[in-house]
N, C-alpha and C. Protein backbone atom coordinates (compact mmCIF):
# COMPACT_ATOMS: atom_id res chain seq x y z
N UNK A 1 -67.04 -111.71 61.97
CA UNK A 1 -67.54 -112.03 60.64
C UNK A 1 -66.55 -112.95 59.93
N UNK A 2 -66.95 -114.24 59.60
CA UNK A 2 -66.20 -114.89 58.97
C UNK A 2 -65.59 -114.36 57.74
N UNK A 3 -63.84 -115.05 57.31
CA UNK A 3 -63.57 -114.69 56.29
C UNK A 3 -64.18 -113.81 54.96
N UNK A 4 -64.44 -115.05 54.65
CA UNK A 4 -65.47 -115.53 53.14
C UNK A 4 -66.85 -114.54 53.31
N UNK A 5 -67.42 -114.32 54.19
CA UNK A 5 -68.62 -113.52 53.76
C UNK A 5 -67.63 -111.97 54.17
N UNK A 6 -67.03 -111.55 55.02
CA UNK A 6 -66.17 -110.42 54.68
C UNK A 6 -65.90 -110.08 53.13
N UNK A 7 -65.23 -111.35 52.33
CA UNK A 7 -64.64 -111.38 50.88
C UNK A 7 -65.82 -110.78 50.04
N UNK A 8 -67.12 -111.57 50.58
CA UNK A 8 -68.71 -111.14 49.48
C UNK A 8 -68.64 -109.54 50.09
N UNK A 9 -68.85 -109.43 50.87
CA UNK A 9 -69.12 -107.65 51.15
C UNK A 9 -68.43 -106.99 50.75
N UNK A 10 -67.09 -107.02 50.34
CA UNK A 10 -66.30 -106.58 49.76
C UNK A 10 -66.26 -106.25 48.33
N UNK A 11 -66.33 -107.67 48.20
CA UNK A 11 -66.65 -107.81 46.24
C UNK A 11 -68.25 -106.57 45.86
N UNK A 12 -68.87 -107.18 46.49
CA UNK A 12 -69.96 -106.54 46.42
C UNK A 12 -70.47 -105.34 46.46
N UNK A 13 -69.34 -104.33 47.36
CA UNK A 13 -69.17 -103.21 47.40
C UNK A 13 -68.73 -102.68 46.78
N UNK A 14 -67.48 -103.43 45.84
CA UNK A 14 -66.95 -103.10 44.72
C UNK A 14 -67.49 -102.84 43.68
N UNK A 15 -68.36 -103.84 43.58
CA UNK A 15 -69.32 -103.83 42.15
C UNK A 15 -70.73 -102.67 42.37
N UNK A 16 -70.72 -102.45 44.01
CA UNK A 16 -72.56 -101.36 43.78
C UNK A 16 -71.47 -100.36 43.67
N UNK A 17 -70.45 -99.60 43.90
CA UNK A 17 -70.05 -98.46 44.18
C UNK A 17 -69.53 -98.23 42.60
N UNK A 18 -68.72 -99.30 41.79
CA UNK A 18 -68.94 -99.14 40.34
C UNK A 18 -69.68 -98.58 39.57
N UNK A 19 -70.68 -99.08 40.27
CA UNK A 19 -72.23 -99.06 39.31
C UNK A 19 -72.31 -97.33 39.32
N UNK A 20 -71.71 -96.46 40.09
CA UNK A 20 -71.98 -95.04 40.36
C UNK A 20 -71.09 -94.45 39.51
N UNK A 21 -70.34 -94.68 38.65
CA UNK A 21 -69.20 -94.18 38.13
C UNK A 21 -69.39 -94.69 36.60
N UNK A 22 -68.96 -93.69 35.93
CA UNK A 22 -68.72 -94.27 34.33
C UNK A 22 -70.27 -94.14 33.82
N UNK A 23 -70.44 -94.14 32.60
CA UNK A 23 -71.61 -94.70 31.73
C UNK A 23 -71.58 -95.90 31.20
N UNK A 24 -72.59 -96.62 31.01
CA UNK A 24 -72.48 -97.95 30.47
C UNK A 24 -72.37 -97.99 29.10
N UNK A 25 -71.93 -98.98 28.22
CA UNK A 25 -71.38 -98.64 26.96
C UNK A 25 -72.66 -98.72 26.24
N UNK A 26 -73.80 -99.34 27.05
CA UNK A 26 -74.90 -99.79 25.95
C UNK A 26 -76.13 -100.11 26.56
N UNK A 27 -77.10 -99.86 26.55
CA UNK A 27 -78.51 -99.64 27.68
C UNK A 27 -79.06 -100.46 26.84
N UNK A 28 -79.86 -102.07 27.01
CA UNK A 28 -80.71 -102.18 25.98
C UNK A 28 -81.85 -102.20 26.86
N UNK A 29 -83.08 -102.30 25.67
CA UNK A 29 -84.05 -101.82 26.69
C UNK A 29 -85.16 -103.32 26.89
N UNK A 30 -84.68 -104.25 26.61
CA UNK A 30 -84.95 -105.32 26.68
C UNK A 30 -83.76 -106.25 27.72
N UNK A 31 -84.20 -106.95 28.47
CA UNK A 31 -82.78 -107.51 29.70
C UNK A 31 -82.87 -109.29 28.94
N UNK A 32 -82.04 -110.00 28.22
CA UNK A 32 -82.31 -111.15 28.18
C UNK A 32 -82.69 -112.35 29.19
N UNK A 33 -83.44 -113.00 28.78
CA UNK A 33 -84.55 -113.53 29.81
C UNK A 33 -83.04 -114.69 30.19
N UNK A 34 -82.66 -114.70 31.60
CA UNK A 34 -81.33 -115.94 32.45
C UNK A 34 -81.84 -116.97 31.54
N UNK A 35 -80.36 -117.42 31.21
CA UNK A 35 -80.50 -119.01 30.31
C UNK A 35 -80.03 -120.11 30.90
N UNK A 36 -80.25 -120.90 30.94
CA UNK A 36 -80.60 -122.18 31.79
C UNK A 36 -79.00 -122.79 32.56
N UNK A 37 -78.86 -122.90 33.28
CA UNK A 37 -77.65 -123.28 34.64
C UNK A 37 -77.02 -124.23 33.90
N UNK A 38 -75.84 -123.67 32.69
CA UNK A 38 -74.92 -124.85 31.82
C UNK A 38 -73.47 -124.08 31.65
N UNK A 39 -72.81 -125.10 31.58
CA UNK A 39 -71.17 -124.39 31.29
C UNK A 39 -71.02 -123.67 30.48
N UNK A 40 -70.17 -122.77 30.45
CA UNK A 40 -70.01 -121.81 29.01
C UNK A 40 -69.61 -122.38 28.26
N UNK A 41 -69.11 -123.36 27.62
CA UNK A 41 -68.89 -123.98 26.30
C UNK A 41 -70.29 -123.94 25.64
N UNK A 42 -71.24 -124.20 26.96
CA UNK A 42 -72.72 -124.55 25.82
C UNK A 42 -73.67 -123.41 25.60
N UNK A 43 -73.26 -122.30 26.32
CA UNK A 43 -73.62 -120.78 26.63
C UNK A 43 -72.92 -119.93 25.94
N UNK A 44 -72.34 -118.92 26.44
CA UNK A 44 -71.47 -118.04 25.94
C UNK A 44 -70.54 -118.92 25.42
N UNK A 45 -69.85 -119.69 25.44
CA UNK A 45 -68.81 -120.25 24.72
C UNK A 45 -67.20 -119.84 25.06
N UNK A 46 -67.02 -121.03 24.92
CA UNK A 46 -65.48 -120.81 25.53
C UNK A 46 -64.12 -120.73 24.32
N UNK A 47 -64.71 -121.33 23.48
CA UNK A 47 -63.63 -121.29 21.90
C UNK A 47 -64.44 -120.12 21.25
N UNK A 48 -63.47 -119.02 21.49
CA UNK A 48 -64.15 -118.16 20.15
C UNK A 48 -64.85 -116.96 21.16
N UNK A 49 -64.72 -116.97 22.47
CA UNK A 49 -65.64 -116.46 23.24
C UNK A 49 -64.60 -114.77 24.04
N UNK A 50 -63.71 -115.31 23.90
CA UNK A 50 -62.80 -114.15 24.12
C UNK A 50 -62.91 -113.24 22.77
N UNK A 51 -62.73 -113.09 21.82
CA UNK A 51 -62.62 -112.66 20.91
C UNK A 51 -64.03 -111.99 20.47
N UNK A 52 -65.20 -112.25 21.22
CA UNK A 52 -66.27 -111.52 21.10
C UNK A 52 -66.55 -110.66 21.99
N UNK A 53 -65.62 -110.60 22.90
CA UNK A 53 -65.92 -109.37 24.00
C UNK A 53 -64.80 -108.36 23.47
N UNK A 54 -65.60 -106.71 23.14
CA UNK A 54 -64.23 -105.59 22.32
C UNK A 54 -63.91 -105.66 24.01
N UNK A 55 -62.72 -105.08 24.12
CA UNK A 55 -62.16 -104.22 25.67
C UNK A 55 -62.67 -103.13 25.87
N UNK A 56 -63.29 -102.26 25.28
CA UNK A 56 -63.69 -100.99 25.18
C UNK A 56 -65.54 -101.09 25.68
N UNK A 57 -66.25 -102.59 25.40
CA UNK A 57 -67.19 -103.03 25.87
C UNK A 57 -67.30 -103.34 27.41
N UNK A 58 -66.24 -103.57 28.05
CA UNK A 58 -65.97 -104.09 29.24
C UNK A 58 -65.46 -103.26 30.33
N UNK A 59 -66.31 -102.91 31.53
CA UNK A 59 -66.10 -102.15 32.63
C UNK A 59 -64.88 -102.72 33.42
N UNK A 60 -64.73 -101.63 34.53
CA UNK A 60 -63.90 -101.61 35.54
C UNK A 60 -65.10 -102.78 36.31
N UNK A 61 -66.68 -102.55 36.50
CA UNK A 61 -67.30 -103.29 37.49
C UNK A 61 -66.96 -104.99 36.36
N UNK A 62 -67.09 -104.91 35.02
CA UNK A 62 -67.11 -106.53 34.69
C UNK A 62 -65.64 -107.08 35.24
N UNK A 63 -64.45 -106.40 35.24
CA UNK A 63 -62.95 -106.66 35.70
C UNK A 63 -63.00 -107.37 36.91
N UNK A 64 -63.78 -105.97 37.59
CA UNK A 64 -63.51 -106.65 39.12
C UNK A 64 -64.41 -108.49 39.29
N UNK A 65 -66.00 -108.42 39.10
CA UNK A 65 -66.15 -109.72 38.64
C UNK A 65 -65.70 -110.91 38.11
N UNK A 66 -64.88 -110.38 37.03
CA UNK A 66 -64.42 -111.47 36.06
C UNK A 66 -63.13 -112.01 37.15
N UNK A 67 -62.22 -111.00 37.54
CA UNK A 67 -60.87 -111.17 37.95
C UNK A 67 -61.23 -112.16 39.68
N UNK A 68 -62.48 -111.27 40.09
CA UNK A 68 -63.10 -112.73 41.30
C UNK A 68 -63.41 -113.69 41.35
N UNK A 69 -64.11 -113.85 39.89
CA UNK A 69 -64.40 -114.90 39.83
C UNK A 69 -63.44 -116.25 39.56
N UNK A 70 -62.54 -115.72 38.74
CA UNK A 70 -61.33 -116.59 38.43
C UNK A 70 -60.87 -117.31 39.72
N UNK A 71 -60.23 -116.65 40.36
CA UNK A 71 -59.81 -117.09 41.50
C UNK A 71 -60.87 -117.76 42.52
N UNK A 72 -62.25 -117.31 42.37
CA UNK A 72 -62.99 -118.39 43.29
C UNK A 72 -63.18 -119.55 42.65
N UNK A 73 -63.30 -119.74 40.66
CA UNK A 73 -63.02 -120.69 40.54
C UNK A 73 -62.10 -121.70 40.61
N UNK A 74 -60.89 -121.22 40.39
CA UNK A 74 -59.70 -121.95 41.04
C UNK A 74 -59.50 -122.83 42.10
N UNK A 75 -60.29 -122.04 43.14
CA UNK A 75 -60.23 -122.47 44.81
C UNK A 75 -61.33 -123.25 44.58
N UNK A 76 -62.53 -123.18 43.89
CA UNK A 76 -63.41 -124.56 43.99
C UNK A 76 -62.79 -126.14 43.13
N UNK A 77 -61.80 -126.14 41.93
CA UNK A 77 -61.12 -126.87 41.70
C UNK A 77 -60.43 -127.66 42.59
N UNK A 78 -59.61 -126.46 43.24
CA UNK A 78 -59.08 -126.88 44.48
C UNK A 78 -59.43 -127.91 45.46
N UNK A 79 -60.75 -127.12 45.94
CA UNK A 79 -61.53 -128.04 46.73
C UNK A 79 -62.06 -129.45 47.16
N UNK A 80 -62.74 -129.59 44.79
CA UNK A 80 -62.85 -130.83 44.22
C UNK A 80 -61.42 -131.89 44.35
N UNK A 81 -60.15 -131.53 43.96
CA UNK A 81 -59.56 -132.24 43.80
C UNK A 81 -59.10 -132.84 45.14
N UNK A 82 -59.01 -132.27 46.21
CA UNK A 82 -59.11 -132.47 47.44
C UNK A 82 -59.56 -133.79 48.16
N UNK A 83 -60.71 -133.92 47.55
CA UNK A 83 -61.26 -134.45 47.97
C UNK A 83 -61.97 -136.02 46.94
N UNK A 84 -61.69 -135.77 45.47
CA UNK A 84 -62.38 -136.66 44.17
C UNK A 84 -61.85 -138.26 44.84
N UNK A 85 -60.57 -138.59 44.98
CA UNK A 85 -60.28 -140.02 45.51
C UNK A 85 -60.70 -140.09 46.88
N UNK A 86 -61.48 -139.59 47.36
CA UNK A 86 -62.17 -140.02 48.90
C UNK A 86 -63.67 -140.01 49.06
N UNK A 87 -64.19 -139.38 48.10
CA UNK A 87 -65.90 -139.32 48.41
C UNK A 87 -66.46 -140.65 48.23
N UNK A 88 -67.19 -141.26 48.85
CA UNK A 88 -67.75 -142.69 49.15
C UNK A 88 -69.02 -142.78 48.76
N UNK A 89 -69.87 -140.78 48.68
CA UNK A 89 -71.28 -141.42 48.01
C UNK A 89 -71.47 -141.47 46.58
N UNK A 90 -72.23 -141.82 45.90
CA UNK A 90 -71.59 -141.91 44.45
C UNK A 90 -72.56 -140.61 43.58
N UNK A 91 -73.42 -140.25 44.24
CA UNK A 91 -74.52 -138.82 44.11
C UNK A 91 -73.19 -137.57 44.32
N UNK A 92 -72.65 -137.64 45.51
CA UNK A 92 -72.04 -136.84 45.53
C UNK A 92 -70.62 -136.23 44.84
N UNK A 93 -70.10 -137.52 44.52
CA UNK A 93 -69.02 -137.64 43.47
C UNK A 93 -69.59 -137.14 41.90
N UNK A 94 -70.62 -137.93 41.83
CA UNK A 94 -70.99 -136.96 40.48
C UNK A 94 -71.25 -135.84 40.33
N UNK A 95 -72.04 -134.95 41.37
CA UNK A 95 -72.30 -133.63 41.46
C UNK A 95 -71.23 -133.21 41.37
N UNK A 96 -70.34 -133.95 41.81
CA UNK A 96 -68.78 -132.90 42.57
C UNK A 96 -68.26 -132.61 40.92
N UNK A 97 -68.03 -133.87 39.95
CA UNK A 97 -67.52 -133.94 38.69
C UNK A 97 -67.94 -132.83 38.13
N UNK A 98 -69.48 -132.85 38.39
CA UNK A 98 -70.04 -132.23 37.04
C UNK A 98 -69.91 -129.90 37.32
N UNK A 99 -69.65 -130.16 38.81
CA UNK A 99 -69.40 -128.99 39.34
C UNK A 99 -67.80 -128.61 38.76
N UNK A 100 -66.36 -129.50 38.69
CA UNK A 100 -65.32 -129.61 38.35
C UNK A 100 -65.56 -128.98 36.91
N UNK A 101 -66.45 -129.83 36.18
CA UNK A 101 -66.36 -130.01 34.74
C UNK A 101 -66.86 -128.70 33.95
N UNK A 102 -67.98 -128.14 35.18
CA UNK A 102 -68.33 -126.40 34.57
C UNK A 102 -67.31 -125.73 34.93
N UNK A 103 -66.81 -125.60 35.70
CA UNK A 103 -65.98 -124.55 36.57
C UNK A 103 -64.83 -124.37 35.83
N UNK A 104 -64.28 -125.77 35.62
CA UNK A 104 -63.15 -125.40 34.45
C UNK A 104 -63.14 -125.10 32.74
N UNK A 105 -64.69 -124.87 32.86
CA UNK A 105 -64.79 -124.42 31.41
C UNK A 105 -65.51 -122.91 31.29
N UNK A 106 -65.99 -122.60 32.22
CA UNK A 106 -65.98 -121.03 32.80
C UNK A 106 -65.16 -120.42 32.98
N UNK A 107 -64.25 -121.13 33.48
CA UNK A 107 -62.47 -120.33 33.95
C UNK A 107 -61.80 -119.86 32.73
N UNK A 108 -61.81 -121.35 32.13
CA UNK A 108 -61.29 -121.16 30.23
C UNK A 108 -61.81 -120.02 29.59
N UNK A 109 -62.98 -119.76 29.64
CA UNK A 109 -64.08 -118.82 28.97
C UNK A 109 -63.38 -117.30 30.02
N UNK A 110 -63.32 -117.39 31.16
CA UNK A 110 -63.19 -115.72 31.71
C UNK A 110 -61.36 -115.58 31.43
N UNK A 111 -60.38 -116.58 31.57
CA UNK A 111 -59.36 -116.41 31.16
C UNK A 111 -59.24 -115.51 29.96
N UNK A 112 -59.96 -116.36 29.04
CA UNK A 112 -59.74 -115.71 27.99
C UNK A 112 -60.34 -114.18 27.63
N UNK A 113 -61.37 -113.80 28.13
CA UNK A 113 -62.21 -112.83 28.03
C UNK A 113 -61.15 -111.49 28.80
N UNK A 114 -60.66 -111.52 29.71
CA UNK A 114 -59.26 -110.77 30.40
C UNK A 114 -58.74 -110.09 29.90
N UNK A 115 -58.00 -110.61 29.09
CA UNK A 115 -57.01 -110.17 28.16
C UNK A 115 -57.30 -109.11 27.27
N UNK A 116 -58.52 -109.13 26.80
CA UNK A 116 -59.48 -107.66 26.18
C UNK A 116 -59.80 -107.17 26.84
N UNK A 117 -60.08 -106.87 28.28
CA UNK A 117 -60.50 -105.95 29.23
C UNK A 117 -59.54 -104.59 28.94
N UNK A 118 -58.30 -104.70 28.85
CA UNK A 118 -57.37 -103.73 28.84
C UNK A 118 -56.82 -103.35 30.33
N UNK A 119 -55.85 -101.97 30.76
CA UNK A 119 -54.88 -101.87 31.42
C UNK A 119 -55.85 -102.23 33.07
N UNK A 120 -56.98 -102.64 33.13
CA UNK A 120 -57.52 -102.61 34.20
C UNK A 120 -58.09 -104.08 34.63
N UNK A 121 -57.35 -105.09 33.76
CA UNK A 121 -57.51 -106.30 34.13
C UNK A 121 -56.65 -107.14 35.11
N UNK A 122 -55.36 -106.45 34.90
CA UNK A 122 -54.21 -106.38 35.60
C UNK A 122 -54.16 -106.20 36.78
N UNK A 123 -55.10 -104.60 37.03
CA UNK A 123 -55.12 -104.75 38.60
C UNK A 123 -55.56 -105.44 39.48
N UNK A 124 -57.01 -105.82 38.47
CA UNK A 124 -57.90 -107.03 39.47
C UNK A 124 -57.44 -108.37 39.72
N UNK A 125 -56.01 -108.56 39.03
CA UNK A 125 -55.71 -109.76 38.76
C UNK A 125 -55.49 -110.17 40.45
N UNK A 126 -55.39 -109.63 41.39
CA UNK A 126 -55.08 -109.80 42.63
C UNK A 126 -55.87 -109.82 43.42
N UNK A 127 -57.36 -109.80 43.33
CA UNK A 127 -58.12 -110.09 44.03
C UNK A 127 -58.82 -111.14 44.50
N UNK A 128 -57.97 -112.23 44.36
CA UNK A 128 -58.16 -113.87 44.94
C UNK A 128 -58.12 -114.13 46.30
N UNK A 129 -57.16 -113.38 46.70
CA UNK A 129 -57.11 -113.91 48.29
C UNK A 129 -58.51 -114.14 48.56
N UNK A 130 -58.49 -114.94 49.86
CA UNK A 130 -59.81 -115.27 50.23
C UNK A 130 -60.57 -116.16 50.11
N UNK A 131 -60.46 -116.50 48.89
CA UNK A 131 -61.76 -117.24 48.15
C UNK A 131 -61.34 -118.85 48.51
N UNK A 132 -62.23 -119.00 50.04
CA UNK A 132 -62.68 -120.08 50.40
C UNK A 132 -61.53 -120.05 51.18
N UNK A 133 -61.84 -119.59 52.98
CA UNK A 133 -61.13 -120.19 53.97
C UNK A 133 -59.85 -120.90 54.03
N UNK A 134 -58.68 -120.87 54.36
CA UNK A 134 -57.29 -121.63 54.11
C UNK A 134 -57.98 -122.62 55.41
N UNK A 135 -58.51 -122.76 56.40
CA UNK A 135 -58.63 -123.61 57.34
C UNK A 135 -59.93 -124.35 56.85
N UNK A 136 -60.56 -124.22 55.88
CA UNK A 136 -61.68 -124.72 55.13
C UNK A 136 -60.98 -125.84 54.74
N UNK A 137 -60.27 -125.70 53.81
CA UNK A 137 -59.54 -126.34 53.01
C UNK A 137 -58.74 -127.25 54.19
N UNK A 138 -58.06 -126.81 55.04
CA UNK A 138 -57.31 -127.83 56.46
C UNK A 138 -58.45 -128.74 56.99
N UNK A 139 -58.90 -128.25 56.83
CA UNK A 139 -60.29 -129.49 57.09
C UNK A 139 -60.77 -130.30 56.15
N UNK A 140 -60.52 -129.86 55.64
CA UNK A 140 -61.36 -130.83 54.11
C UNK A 140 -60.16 -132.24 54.43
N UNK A 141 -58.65 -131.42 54.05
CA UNK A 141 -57.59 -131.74 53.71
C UNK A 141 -57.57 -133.32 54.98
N UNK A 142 -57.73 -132.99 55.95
CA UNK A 142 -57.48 -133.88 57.36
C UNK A 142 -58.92 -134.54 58.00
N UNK A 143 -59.53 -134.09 57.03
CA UNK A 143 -60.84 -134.90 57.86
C UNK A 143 -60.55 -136.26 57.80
N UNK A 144 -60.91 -137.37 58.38
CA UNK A 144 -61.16 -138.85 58.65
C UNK A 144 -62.26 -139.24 57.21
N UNK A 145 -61.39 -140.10 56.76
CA UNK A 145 -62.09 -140.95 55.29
C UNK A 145 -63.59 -141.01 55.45
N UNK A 146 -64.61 -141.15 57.33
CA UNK A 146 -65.63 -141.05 57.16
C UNK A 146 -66.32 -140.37 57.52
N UNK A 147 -65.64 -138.70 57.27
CA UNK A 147 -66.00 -137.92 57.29
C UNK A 147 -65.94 -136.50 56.16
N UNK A 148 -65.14 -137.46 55.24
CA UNK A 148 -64.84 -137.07 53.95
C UNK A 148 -66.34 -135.71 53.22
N UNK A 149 -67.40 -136.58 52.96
CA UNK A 149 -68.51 -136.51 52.53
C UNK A 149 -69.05 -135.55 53.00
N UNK A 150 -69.41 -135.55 54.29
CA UNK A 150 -70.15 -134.01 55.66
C UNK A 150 -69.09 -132.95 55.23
N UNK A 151 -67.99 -133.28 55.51
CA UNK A 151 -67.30 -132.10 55.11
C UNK A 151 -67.06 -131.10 53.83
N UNK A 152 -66.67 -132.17 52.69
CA UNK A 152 -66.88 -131.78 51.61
C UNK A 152 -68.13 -130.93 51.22
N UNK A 153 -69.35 -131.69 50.91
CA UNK A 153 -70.79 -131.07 51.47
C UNK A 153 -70.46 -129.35 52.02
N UNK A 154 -70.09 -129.35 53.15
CA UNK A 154 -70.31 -128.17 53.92
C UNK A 154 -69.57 -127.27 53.66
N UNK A 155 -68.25 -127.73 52.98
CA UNK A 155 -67.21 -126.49 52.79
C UNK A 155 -67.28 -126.09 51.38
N UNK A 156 -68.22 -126.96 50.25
CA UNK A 156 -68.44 -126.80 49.22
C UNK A 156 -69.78 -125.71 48.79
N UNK A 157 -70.65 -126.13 49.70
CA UNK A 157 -71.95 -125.44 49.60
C UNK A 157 -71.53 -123.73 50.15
N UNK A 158 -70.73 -123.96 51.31
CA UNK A 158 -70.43 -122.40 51.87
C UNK A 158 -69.57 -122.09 50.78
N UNK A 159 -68.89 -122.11 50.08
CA UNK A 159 -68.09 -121.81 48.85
C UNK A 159 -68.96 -121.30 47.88
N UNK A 160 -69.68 -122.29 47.04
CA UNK A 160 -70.84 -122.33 45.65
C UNK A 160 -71.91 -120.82 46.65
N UNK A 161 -72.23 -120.83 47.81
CA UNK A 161 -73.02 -119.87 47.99
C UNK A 161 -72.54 -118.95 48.05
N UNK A 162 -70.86 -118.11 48.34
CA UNK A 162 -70.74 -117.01 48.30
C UNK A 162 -70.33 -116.55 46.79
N UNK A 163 -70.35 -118.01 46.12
CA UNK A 163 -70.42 -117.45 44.34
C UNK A 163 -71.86 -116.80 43.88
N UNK A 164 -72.40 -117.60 44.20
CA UNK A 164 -73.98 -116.97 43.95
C UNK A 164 -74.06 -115.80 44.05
N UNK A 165 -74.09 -115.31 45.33
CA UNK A 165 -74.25 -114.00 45.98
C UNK A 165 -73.15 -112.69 44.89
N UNK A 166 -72.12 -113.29 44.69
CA UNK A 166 -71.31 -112.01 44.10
C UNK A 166 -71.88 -112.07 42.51
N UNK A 167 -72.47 -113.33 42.09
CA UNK A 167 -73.13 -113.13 40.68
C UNK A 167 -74.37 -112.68 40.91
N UNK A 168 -74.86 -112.34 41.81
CA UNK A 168 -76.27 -112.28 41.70
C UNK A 168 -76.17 -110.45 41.83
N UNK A 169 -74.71 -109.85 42.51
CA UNK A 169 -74.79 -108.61 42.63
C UNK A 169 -74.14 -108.23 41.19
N UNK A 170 -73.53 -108.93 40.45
CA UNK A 170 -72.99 -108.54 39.01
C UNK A 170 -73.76 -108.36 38.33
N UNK A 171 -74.77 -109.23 37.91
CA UNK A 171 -75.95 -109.13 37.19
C UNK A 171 -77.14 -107.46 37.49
N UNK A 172 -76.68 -107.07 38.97
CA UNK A 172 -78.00 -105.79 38.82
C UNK A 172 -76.59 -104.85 38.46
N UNK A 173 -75.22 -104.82 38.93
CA UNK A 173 -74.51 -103.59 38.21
C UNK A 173 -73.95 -103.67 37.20
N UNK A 174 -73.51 -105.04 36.65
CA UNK A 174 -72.42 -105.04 35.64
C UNK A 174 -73.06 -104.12 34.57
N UNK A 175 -71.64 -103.95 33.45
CA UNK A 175 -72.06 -103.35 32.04
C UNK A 175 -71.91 -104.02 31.08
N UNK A 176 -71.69 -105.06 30.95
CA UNK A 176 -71.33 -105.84 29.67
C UNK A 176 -72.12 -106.86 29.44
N UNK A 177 -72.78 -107.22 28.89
CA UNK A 177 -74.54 -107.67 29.01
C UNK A 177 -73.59 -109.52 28.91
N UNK A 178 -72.36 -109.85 28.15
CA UNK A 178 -72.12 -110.87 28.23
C UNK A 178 -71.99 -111.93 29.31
N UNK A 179 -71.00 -110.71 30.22
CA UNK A 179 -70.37 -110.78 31.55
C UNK A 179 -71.34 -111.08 32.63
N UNK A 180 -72.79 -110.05 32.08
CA UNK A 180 -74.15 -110.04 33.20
C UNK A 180 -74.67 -111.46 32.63
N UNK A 181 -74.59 -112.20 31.43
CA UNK A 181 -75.07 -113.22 31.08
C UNK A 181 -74.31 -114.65 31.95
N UNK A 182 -73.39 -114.27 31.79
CA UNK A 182 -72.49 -115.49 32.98
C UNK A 182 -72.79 -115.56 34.02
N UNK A 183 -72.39 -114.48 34.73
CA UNK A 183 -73.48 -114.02 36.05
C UNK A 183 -74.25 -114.68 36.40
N UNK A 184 -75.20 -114.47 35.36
CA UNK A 184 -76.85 -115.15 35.90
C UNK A 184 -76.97 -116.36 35.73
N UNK A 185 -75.87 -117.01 34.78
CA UNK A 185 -75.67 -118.50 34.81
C UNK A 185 -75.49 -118.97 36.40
N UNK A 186 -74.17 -118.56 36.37
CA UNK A 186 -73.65 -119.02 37.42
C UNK A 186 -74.26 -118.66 38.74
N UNK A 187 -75.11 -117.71 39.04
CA UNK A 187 -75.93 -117.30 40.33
C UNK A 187 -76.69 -118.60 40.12
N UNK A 188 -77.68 -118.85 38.98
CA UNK A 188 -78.87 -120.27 38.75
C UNK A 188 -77.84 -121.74 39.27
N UNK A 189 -76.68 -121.93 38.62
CA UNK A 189 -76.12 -123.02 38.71
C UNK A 189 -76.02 -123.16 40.46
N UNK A 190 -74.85 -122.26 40.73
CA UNK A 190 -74.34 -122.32 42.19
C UNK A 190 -75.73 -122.43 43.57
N UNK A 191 -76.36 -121.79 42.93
CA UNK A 191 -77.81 -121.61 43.54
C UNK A 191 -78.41 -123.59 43.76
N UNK A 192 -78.58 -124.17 42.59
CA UNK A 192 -79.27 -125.30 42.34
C UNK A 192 -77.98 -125.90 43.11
N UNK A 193 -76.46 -125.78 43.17
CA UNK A 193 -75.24 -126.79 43.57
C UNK A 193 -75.67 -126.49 44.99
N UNK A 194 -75.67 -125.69 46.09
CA UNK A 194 -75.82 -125.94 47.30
C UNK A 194 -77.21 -126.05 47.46
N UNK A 195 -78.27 -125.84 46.80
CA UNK A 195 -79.28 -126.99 47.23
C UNK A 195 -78.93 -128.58 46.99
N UNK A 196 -78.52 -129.05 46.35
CA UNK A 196 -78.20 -130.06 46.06
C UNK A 196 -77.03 -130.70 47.17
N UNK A 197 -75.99 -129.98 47.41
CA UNK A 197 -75.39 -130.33 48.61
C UNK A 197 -76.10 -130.10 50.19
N UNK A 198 -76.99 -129.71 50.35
CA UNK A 198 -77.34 -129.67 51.27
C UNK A 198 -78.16 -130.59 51.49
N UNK A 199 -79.29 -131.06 50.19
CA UNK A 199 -80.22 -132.27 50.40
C UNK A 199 -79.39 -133.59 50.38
N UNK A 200 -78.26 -133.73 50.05
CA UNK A 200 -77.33 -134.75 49.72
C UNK A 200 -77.51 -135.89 51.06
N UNK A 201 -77.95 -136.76 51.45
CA UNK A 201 -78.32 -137.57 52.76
C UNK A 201 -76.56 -137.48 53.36
């Protein structure tokens, strides 16, 4: 079993076996209808957006999420920058930007949101390893200038899809309806990014 889907079963297990423990701080009985695949500056919000989540609102299952997600966003930065002075198609360079340009304003937004979690944000802070193959990245890193593009493509889409998958399991356990709101962003976004890399000619 490759790395990276090991990492999703993991995460994932983390978050259903959560879901068995604790009460949730707040049941509503209405689920807000997923809002449309955009960065949190234009969503939840990234100025001002920490400061609306109490810590006392926020689970051990939103921690473990939030604290994964960080670090897989990181490693997709990573990825982008890797690769921004070599991509040759110009479809794909923009996707790549506009993938850069959410990711680091989601990061901003869960950074900040952390810090109110309380003594259990800390622990999750270590649950990055993983996120996205070290020989993924050796490839990206050494591929041939015209092979830049296939690669990128492939190590990006297997990346954006095992984000999906761990938001798409946050959203049925999380407790913090904000946290489940990002979630479902980012399951819609990452979802639409590797279709998009995959139709990419």
């Amino acid at each position: 079993m490759p790395r990276r889907t090991r990492l999703v079963s993991l995460v994932a297990a983390l978050l259903l076996t959560g879901a068995c423990g604790g009460s949730p701080t707040s049941s509503p009985s209405v689920v807000p209808q997923p809002a449309p695949a955009s960065p949190v500056g234009t969503g939840a919000g990234s100025g001002g957006a920490a400061a609306a989540i109490a810590g006392d609102a926020m689970s051990g299952i939103d921690v473990v999420f939030l604290t994964t997600m960080v670090g897989h966003s990181e490693r997709t930065l990573q990825i982008v920058a890797l690769a921004r002075d070599r991509v040759r198609d110009d479809a794909l360079r923009t996707l790549a930007a506009a993938i850069e340009a959410t990711e680091a304003d989601e990061l901003s937004a869960m950074r900040g949101w952390l810090p109110t979690a309380g003594p259990g944000a800390s622990a999750g802070a270590h649950q990055h390893e993983g996120h996205g193959d070290a020989a993924a990245l050796d490839r990206l890193r050494t591929a041939p200038d015209a092979d830049v593009d296939r690669t990128l493509r492939e190590v990006l889409a297997d990346h954006q899809r095992a984000a999906a998958d761990l938001a798409r399991a946050q959203v049925g356990v999380g407790r913090n309806e904000q946290v489940r709101d990002l979630a479902r962003r980012i399951e819609q976004s990452r979802t639409a990014e590797v279709e998009l890399l995959r139709g990419t000619p």
